[in-house]
Protein backbone atom coordinates (compact mmCIF):
# COMPACT_ATOMS: atom_id res chain seq x y z
CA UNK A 1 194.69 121.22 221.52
CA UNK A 2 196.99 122.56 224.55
CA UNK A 3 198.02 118.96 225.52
CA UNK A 4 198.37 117.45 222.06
CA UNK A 5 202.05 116.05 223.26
CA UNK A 6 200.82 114.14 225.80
CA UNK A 7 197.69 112.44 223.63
CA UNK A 8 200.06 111.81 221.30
CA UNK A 9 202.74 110.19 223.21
CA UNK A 10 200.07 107.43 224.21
CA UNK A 11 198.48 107.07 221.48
CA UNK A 12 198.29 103.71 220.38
CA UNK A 13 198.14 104.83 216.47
CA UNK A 14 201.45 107.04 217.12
CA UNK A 15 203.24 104.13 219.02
CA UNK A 16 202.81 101.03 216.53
CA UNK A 17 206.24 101.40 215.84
CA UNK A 18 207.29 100.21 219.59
CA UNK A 19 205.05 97.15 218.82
CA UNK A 20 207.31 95.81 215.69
CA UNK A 21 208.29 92.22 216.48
CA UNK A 22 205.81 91.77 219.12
CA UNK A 23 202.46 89.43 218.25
CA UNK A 24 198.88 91.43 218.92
CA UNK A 25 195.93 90.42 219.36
CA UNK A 26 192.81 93.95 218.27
CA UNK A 27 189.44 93.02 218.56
CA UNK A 28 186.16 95.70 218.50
CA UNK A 29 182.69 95.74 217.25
CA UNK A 30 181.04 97.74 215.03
CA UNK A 31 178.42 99.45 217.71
CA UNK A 32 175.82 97.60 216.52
CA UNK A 33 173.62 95.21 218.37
CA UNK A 34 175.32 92.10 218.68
CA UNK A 35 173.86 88.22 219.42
CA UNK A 36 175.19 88.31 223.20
CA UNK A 37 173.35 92.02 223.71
CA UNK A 38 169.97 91.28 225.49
CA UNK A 39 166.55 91.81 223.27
CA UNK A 40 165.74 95.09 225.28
CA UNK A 41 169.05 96.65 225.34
CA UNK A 42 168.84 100.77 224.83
CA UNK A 43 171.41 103.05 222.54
CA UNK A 44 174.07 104.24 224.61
CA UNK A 45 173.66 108.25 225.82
CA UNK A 46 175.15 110.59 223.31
CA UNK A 47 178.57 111.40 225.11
CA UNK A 48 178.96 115.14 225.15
CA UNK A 49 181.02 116.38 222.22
CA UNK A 50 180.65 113.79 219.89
CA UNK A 51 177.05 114.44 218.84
CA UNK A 52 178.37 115.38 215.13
CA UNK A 53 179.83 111.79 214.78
CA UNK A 54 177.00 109.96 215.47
CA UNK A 55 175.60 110.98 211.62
CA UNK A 56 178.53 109.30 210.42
CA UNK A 57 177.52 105.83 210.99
CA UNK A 58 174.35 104.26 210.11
CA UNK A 59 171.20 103.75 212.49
CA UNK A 60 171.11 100.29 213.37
CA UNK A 61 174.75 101.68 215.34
CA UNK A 62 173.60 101.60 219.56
CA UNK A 63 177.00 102.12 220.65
CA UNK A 64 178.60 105.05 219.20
CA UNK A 65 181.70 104.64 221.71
CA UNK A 66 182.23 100.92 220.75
CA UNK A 67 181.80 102.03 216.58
CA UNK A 68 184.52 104.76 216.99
CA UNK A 69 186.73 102.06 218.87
CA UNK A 70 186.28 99.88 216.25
CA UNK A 71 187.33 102.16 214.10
CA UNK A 72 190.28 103.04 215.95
CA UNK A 73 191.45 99.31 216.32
CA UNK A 74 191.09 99.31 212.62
CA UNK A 75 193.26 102.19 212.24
CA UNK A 76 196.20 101.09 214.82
CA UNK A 77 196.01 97.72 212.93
CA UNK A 78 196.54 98.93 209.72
CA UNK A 79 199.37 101.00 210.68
CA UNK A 80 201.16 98.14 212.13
CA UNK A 81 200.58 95.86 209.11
CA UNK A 82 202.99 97.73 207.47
CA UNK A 83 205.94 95.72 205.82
CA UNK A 84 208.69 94.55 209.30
CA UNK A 85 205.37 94.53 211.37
CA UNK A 86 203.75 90.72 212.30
CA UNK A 87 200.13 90.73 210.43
CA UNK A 88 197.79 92.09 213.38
CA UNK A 89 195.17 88.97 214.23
CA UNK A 90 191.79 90.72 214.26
CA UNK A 91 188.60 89.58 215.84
CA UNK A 92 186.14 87.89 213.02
CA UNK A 93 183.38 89.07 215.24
CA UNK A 94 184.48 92.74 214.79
CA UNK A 95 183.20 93.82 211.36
CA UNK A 96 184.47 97.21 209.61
CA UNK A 97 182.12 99.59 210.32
CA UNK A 98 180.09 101.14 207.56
CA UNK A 99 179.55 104.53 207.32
CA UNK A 100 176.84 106.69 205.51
CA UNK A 101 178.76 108.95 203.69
CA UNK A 102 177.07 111.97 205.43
CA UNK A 103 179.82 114.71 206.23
CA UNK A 104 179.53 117.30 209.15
């Protein structure tokens, strides 16, 4: 990736170390449909590119966006639960996503 420097110095996953001492708050869902979603509500287009990742998470998923988020919350707070690092408060509405298993 030509810019890879510049994703990586804002990435969130990259930068937990600037967050040591500091109280945060990570909440996501899982992309699936969720109690405050209305009864009619369509799947989210497929966003061009990440087509091959939607067979990576099961099909009750309508939002692939909000599943990868979720995963990536997960991800930046286990990296800042690391020992020195405040336990990262996540949202008990936000459950880990569950994948299929299916590879690309």
């Amino acid at each position: 990736m030509k810019q890879r420097h510049i994703w990586a110095a804002n990435d969130p996953y990259y930068l937990a170390d600037n967050l040591k001492g500091i109280p945060v708050y990570i909440s996501a869902g899982d992309g699936t449909k969720g109690p405050l979603d209305p009864p009619d509500v369509e799947p989210d287009e497929v966003i061009p590119g990440l087509e091959h990742l939607s067979e990576l998470y099961p099909p009750e998923v309508i939002s692939l966006t909000e599943a990868i988020m979720g995963d990536e919350s997960r991800a930046v707070a286990y990296s800042s639960s690391r020992p020195g690092y405040p336990s990262p408060r996540t949202s008990p509405a936000a459950p880990t996503a569950r994948r299929t298993g299916k590879t690309s």
